[in-house]
C-alpha atoms as a PDB file:
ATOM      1  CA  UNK A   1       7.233  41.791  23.754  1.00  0.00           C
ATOM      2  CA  UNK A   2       7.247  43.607  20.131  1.00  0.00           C
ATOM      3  CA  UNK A   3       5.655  40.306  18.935  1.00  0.00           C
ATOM      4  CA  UNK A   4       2.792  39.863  21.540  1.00  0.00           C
ATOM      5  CA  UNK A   5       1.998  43.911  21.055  1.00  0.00           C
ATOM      6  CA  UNK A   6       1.627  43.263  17.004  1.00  0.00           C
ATOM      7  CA  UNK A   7      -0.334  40.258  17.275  1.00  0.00           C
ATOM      8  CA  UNK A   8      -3.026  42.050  19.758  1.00  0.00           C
ATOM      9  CA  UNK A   9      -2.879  44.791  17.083  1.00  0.00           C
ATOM     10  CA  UNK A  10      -3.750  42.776  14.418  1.00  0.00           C
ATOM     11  CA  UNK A  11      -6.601  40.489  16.450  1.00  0.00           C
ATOM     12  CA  UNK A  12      -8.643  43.560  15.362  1.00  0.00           C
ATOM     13  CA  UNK A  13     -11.193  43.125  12.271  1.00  0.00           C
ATOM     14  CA  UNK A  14     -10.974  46.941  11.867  1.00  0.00           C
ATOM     15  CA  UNK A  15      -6.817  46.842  11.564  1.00  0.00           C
ATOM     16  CA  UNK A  16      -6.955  44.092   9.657  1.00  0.00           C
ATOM     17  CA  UNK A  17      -9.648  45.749   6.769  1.00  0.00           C
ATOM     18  CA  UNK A  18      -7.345  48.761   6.458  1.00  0.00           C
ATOM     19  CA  UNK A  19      -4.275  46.194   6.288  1.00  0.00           C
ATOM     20  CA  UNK A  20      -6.117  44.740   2.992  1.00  0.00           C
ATOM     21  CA  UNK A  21      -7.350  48.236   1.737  1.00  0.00           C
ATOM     22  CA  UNK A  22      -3.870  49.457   1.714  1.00  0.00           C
ATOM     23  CA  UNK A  23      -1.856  46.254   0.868  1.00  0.00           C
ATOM     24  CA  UNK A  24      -3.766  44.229  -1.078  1.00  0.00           C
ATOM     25  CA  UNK A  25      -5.773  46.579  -3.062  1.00  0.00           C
ATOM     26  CA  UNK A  26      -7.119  44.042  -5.558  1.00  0.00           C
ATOM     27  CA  UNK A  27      -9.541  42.531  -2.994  1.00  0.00           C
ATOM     28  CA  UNK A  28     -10.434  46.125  -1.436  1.00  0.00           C
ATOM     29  CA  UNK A  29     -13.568  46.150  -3.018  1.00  0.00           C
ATOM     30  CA  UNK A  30     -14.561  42.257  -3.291  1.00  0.00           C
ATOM     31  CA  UNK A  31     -14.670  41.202   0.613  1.00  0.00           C
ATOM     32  CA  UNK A  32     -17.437  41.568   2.520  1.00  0.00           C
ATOM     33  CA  UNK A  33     -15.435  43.004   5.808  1.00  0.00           C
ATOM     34  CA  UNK A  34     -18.824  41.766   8.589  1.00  0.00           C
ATOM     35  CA  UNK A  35     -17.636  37.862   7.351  1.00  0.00           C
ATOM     36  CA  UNK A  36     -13.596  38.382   8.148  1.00  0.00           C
ATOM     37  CA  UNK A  37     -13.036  35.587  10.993  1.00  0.00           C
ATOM     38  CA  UNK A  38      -9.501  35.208  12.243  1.00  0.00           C
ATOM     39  CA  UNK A  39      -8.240  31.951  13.061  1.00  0.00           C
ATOM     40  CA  UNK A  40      -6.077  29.249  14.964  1.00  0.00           C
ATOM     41  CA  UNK A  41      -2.509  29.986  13.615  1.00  0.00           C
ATOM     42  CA  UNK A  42      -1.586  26.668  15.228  1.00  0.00           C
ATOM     43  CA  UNK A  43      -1.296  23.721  12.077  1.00  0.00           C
ATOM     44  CA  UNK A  44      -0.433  20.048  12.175  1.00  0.00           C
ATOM     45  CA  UNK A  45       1.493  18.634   9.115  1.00  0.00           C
ATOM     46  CA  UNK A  46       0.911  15.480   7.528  1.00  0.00           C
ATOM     47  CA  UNK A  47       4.049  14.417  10.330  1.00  0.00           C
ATOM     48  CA  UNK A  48       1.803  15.487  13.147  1.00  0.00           C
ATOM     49  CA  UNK A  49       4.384  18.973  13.512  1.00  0.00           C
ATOM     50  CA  UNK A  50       3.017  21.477  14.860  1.00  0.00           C
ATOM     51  CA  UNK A  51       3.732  24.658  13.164  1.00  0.00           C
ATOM     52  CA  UNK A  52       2.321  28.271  14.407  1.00  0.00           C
ATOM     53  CA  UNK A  53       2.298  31.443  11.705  1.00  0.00           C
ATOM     54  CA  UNK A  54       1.179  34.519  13.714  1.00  0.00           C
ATOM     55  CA  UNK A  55      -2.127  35.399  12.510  1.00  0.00           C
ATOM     56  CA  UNK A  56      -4.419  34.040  10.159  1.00  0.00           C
ATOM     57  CA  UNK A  57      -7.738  35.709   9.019  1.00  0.00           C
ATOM     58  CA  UNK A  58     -10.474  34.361   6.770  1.00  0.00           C
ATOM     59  CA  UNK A  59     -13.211  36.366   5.064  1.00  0.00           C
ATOM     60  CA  UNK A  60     -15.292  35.711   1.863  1.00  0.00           C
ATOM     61  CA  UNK A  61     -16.567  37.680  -1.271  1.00  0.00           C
ATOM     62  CA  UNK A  62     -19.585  39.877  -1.397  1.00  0.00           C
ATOM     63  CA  UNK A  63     -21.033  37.647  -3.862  1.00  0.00           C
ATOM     64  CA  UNK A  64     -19.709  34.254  -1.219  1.00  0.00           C
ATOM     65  CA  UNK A  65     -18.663  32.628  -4.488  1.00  0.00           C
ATOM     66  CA  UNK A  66     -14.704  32.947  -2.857  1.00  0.00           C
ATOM     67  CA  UNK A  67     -12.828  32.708   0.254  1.00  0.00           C
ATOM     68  CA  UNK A  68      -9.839  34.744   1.115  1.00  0.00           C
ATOM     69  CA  UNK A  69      -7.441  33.594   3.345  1.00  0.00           C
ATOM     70  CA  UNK A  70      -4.515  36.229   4.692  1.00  0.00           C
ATOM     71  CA  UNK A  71      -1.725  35.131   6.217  1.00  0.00           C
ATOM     72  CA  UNK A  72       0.369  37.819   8.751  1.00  0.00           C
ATOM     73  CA  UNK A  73       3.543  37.213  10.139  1.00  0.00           C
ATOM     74  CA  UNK A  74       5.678  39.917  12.134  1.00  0.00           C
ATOM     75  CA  UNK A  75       9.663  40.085  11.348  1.00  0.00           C
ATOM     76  CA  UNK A  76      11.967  42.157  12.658  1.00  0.00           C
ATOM     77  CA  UNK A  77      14.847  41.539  10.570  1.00  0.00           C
ATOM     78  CA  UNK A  78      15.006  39.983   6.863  1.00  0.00           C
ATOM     79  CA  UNK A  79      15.184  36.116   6.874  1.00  0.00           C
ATOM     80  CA  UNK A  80      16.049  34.670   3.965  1.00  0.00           C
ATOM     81  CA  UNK A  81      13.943  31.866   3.101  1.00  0.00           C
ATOM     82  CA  UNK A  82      10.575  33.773   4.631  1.00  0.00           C
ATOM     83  CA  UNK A  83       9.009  32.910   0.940  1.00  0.00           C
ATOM     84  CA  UNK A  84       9.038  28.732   2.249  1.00  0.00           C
ATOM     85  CA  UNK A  85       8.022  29.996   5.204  1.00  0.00           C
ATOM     86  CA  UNK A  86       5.083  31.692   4.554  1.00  0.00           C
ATOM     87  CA  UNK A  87       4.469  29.427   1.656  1.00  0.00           C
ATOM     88  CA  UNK A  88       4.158  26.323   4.164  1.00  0.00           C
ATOM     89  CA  UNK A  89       1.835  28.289   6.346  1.00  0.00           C
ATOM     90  CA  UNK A  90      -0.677  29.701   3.255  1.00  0.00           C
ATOM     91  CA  UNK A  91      -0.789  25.630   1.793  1.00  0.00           C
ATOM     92  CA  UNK A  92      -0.631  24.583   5.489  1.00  0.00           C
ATOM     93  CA  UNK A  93      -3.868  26.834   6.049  1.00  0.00           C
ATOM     94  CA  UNK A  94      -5.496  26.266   3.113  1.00  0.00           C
ATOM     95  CA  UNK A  95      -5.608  22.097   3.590  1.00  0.00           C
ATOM     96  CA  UNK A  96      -7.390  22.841   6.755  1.00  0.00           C
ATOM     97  CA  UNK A  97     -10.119  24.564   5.037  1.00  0.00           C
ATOM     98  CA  UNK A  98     -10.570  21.985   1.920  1.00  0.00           C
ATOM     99  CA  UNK A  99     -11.237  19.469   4.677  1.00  0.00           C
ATOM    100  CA  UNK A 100     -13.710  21.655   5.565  1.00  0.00           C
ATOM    101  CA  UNK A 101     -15.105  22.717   2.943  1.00  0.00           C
ATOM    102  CA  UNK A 102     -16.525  20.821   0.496  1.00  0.00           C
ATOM    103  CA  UNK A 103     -17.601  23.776  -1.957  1.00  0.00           C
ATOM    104  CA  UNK A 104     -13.727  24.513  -1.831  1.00  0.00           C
ATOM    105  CA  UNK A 105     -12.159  20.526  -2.241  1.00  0.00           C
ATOM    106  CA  UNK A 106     -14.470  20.357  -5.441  1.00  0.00           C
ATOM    107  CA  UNK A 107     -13.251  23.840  -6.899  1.00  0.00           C
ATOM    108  CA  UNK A 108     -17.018  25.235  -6.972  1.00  0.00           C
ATOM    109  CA  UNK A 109     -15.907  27.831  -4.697  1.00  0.00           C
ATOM    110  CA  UNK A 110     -12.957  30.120  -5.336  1.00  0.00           C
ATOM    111  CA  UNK A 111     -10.186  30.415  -3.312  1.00  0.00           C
ATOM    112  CA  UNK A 112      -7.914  33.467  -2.603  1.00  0.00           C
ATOM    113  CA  UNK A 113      -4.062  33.345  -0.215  1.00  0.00           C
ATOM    114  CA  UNK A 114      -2.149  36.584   0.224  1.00  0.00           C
ATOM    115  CA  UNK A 115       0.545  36.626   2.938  1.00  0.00           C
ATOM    116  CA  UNK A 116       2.001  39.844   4.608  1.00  0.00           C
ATOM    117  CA  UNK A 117       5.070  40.141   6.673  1.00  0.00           C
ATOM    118  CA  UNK A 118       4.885  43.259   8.878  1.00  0.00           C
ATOM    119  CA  UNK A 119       8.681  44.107   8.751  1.00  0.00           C
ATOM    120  CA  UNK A 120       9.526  46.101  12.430  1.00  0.00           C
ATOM    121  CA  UNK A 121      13.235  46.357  12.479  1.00  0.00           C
ATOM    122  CA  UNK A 122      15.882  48.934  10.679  1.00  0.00           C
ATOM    123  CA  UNK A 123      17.253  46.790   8.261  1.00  0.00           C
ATOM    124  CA  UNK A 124      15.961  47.164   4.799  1.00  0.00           C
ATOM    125  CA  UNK A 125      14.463  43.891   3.908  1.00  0.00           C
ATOM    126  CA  UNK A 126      16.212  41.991   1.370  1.00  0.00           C
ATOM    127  CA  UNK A 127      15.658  38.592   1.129  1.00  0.00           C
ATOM    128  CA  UNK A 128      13.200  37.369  -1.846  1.00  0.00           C
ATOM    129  CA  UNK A 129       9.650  38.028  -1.520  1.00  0.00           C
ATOM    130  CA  UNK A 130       8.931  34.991  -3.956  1.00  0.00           C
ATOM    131  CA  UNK A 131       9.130  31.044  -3.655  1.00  0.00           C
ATOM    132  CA  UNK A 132      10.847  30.481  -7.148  1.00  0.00           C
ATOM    133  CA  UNK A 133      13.709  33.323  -6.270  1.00  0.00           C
ATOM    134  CA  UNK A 134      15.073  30.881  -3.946  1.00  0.00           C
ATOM    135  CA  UNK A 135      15.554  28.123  -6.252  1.00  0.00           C
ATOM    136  CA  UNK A 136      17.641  27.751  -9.548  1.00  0.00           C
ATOM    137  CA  UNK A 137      16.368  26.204 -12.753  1.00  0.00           C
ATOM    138  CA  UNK A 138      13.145  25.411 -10.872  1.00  0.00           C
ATOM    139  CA  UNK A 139       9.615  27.050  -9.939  1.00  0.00           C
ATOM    140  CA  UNK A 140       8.680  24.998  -6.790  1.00  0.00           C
ATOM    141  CA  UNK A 141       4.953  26.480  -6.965  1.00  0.00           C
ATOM    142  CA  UNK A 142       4.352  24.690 -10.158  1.00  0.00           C
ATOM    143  CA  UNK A 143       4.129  20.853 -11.396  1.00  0.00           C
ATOM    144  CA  UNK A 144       4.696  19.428 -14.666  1.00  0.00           C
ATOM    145  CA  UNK A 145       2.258  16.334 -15.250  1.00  0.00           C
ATOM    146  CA  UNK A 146       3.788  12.716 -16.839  1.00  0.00           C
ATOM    147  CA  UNK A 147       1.138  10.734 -18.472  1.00  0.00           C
ATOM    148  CA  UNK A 148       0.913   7.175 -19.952  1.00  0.00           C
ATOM    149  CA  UNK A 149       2.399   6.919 -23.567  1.00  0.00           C
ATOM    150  CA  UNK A 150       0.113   7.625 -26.150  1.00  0.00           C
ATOM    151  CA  UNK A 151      -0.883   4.391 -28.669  1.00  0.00           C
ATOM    152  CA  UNK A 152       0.339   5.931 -31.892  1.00  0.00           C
ATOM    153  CA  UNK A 153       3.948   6.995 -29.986  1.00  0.00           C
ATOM    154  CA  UNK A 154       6.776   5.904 -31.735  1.00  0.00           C
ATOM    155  CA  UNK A 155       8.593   3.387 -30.464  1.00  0.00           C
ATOM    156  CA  UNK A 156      10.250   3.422 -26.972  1.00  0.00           C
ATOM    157  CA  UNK A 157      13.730   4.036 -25.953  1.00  0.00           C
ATOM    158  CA  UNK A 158      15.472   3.450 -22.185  1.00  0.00           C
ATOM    159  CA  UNK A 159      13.785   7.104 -21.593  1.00  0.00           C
ATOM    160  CA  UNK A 160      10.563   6.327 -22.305  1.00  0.00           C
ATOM    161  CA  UNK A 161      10.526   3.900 -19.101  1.00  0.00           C
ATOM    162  CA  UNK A 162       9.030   5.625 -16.569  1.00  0.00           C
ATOM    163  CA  UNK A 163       5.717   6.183 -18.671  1.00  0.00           C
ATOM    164  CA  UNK A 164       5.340   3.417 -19.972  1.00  0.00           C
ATOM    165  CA  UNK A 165       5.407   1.508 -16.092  1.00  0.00           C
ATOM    166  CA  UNK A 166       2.566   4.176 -16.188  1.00  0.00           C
ATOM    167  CA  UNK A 167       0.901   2.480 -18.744  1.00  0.00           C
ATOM    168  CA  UNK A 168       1.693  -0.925 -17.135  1.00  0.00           C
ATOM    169  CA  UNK A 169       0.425  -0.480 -14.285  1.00  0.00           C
ATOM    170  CA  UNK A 170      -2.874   0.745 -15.779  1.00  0.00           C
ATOM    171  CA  UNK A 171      -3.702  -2.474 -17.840  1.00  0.00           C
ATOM    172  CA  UNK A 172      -5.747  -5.263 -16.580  1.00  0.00           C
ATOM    173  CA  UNK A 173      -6.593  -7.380 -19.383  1.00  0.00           C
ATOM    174  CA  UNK A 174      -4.027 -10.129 -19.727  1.00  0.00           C
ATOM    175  CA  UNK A 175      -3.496  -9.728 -23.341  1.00  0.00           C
ATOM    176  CA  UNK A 176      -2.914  -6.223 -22.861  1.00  0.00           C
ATOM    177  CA  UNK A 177      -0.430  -7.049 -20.209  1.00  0.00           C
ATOM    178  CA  UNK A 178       1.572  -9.481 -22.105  1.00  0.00           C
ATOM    179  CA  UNK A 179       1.667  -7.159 -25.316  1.00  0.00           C
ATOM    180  CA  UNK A 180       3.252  -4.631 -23.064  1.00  0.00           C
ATOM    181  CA  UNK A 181       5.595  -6.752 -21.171  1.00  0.00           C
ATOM    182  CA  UNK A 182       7.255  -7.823 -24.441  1.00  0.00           C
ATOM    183  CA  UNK A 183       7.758  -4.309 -25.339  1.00  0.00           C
ATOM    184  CA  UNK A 184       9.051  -3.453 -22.389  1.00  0.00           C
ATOM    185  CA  UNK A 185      11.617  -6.433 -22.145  1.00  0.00           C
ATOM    186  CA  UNK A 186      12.899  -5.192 -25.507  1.00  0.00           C
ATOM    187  CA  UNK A 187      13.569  -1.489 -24.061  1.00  0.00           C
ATOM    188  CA  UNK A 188      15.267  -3.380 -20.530  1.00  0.00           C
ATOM    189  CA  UNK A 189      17.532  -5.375 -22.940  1.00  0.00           C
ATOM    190  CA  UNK A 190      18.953  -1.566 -24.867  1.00  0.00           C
ATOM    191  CA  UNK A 191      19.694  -0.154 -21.170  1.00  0.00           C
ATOM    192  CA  UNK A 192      22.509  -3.285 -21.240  1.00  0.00           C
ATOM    193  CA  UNK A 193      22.239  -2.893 -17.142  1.00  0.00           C
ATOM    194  CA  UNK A 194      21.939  -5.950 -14.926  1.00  0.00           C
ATOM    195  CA  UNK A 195      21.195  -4.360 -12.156  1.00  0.00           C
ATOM    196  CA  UNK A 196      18.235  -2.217 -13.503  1.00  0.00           C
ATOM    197  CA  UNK A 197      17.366  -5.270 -14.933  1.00  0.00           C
ATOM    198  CA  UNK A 198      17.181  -7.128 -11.955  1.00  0.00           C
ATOM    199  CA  UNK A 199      15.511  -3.892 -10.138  1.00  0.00           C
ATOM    200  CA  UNK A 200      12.575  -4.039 -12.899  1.00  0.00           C
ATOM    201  CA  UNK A 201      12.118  -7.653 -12.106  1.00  0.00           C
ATOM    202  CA  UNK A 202      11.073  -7.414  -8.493  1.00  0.00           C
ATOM    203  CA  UNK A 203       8.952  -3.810  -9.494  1.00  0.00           C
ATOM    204  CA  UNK A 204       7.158  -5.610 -12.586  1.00  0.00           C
ATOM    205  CA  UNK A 205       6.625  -9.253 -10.115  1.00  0.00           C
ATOM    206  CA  UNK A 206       4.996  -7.131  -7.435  1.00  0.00           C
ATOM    207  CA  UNK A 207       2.933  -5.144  -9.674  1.00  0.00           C
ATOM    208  CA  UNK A 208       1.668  -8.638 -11.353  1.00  0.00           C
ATOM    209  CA  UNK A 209       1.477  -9.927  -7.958  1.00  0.00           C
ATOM    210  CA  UNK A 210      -1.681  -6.977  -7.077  1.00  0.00           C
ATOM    211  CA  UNK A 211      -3.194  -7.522  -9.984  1.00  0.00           C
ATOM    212  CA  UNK A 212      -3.484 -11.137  -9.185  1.00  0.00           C
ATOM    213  CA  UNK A 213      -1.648 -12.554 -12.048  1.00  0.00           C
ATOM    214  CA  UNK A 214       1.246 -13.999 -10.028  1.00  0.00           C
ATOM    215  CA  UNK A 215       2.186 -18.079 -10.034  1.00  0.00           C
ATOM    216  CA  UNK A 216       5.156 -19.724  -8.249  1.00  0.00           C
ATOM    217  CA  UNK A 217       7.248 -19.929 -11.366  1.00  0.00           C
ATOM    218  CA  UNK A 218       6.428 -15.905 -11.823  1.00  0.00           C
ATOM    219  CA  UNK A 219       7.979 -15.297  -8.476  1.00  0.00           C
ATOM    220  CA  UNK A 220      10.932 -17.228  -8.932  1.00  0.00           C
ATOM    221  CA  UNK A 221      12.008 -15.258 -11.750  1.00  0.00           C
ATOM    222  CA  UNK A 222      15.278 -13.327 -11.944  1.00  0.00           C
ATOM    223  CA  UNK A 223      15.043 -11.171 -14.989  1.00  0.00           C
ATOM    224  CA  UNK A 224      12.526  -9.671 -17.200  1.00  0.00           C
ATOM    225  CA  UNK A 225      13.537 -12.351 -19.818  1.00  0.00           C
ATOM    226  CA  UNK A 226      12.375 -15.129 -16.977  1.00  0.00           C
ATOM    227  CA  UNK A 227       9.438 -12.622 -16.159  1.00  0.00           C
ATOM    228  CA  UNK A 228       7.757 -12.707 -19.244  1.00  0.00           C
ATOM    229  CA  UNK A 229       8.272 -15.967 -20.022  1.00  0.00           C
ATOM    230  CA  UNK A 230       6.736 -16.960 -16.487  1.00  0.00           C
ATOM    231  CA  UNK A 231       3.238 -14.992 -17.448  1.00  0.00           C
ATOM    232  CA  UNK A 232       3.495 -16.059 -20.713  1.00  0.00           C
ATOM    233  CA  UNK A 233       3.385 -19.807 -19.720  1.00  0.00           C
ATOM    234  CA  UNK A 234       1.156 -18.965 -17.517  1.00  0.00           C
ATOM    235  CA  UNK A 235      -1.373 -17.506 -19.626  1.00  0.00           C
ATOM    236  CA  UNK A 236      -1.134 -20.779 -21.630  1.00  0.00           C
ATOM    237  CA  UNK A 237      -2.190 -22.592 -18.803  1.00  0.00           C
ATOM    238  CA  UNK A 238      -5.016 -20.385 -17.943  1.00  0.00           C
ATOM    239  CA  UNK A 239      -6.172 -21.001 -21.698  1.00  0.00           C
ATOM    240  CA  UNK A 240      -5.991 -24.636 -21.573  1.00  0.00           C
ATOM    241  CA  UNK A 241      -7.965 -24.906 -18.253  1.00  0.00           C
ATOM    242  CA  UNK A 242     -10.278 -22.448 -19.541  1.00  0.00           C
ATOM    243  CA  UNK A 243     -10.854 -24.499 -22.585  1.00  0.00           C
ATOM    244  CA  UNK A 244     -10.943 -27.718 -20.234  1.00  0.00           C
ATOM    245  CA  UNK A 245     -14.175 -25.625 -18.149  1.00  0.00           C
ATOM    246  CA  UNK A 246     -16.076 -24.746 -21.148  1.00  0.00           C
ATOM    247  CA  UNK A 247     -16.031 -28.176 -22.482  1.00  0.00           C
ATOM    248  CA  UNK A 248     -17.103 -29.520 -19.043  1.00  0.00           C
ATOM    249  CA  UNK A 249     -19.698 -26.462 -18.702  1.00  0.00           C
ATOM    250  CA  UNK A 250     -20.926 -27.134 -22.267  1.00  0.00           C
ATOM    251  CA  UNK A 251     -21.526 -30.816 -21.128  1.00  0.00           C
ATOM    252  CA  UNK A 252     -23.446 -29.673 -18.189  1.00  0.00           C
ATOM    253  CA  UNK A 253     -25.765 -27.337 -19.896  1.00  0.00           C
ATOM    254  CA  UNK A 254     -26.398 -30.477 -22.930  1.00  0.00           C
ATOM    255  CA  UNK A 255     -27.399 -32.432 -20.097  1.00  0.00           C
ATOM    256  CA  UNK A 256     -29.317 -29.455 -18.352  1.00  0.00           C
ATOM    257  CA  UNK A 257     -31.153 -28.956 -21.796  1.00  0.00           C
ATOM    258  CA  UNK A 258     -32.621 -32.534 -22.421  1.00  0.00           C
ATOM    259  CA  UNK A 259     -33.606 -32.450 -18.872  1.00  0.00           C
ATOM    260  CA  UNK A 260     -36.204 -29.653 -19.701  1.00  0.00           C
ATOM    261  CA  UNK A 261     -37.047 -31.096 -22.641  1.00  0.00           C
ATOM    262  CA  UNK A 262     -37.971 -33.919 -20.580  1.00  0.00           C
ATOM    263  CA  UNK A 263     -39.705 -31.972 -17.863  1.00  0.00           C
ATOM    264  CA  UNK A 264     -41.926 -30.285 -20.074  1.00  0.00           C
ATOM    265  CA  UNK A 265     -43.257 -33.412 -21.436  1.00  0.00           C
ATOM    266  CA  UNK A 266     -44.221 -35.381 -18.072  1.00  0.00           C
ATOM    267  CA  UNK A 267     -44.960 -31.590 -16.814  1.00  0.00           C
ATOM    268  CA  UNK A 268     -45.622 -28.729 -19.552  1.00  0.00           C
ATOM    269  CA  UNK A 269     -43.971 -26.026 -20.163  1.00  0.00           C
ATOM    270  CA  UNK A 270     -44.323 -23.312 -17.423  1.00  0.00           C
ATOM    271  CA  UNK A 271     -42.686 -26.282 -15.466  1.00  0.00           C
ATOM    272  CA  UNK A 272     -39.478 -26.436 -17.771  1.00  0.00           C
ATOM    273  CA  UNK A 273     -39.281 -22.708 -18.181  1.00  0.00           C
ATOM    274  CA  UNK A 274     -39.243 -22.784 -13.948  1.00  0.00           C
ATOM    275  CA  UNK A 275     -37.011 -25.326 -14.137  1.00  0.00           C
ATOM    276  CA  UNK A 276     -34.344 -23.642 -15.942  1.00  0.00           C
ATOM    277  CA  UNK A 277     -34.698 -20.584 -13.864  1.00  0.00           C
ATOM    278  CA  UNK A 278     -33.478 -22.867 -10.605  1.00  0.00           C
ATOM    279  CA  UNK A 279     -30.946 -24.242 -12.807  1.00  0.00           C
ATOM    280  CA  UNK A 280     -29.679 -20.917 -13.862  1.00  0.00           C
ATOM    281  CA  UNK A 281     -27.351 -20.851 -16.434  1.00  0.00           C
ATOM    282  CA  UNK A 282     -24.322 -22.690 -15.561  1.00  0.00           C
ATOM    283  CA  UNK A 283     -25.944 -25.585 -14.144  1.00  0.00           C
ATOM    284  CA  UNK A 284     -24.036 -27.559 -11.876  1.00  0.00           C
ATOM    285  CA  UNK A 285     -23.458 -31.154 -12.532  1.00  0.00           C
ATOM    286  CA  UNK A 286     -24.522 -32.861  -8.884  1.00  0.00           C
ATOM    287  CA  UNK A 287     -27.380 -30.887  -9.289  1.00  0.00           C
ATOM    288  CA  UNK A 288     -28.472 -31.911 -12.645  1.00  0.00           C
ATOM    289  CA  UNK A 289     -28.424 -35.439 -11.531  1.00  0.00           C
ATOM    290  CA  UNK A 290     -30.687 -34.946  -8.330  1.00  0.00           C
ATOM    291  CA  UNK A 291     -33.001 -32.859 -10.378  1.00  0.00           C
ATOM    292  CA  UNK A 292     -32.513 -35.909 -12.810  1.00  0.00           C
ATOM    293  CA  UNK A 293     -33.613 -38.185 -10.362  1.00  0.00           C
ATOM    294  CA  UNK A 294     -36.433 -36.193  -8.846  1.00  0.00           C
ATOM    295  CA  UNK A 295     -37.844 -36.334 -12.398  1.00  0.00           C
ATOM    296  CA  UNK A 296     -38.186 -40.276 -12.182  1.00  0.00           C
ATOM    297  CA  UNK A 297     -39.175 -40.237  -8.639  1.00  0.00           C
ATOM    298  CA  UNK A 298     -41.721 -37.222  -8.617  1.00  0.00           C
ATOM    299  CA  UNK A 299     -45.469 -37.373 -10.320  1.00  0.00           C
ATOM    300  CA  UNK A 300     -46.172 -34.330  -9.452  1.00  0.00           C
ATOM    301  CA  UNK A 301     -45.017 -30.763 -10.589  1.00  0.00           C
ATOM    302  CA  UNK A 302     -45.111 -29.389  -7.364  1.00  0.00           C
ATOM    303  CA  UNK A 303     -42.921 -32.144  -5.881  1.00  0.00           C
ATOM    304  CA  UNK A 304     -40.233 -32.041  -8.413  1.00  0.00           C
ATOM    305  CA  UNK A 305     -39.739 -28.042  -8.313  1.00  0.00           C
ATOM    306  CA  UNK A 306     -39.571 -28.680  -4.402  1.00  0.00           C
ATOM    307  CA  UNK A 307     -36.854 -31.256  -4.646  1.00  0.00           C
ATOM    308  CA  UNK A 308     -34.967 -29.341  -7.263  1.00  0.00           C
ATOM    309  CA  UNK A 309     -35.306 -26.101  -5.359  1.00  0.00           C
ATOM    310  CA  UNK A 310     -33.874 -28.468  -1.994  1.00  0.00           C
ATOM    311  CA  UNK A 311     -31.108 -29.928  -4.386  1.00  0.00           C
END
């Protein structure tokens, strides 16, 4: 009953505008009162529960440049942890409104959250009117951020891990990769843990595994010993059939050059210059030798740009 009768007290725009003038004096003079808007109490978490704070009311600045958001919830006896509880319901609120708003998800419009709780009942109210009061050592409304290791750090111990997997998994050059792998072997070894080792192994295969750089003796390693020595191997063998491709490319393009030199003389040169353009410039080798051959069968330009273009 008491909760229904505050509620319909507090649907009222004129209730609500003395509310802020006497409660939250430092936006008295910054809303403009016509734009106040109260809204669905009723939220959805990420976990699709529902959760319901009592009233909500939106307004913005005179100058529109911020949003205020107040959050009203009626008690009639102190509850301990009200701070989460109000907390969840402001963040709750406010995630609604980034999605939204797009002024607010890209921070070009300000953003203001104040929560009351209308306390009803006899009993003073003592439980803590902050989120951070209910936890020890920690302040729950802040976030400390852990980056990659800087290049001129000194070098890493066992506690240095977790950044550097931060700077692992941001490499993509496999140079880079393998530089950073041996390193990180080297700190694996100091922990003297097996089984750490042998967790790193399957964290460092799958993270080589979505960059692509994954091969059947990768995946069959063990350790981070067997790991790096898998994508070192590896590497090599990349090398070597990369050197094997240029070669075979290089070939391709010799033959691709005397063939212009040839076209231009039975044809000039705008006809070599197009001829090179259909070839592009890693020509490939069956089609060399049909342009080749349309060069001894053709006498005329046009013809032998047609059969190269159908080759």
């Amino acid at each position: 009953m008491e909760d229904a009768f505050f509620k319909s007290a507090f649907s009222d725009v004129r209730m609500v505008e003395f509310l802020i003038r006497s409660q939250v004096p430092e936006w008295a003079d910054r809303i403009d009162y016509s734009s106040l808007q109260r809204l669905s109490g009723e939220f959805v978490d990420d976990e699709l529960r529902h959760r319901y704070a009592d009233r909500v009311w939106r307004g913005r600045s005179l100058d529109a440049g911020t949003v205020y958001m107040l959050v009203l919830e009626f008690q009639g006896r102190p509850e301990r942890h009200m701070a989460l509880r109000t907390t969840v319901y402001s963040g709750l609120a406010v995630q609604e409104l980034i999605r939204h708003d797009k002024e607010l998800a890209s921070g070009t419009r300000h953003l203001a959250v104040a929560s009351l709780v209308l306390h009803h009942g006899d009993r003073k109210w003592n439980a803590p009117t902050r989120l951070r009061d209910l936890f020890h050592d920690s302040a729950p409304d802040t976030y400390q951020v852990v980056s990659r290791r800087p290049p001129d750090a000194p070098p890493p111990t066992p506690l240095d891990l977790p950044q550097m997997l931060l700077g692992l998994a941001g490499l993509s050059r496999a140079q880079d990769l393998r530089a950073e792998l041996r390193v990180l072997l080297r700190v694996v070894r100091g922990c003297e843990d097996e089984d750490f080792d042998r967790f790193l192994t399957g964290t460092v295969k799958a993270l080589l595994r979505s960059k692509g750089m994954s091969s059947e003796e990768l995946e069959e390693a063990t350790t981070m010993q067997t790991v790096v020595t898998a994508f070192e191997r590896s590497l090599d063998e990349i090398r070597q059939e990369g050197r094997k491709q240029g070669i075979r490319q290089g070939r391709e393009q010799g033959r691709a050059s005397v063939l212009r030199e040839l076209a231009a003389r039975k044809f000039g040169a705008a006809v070599a210059q197009e001829l090179e353009k259909l070839l592009g410039r890693t020509p490939d080798r069956d089609r060399v030798a049909r342009a080749t051959e349309a060069l001894l069968d053709c006498d005329a330009a046009e013809d032998f740009l047609a059969k190269v273009r159908e080759a």
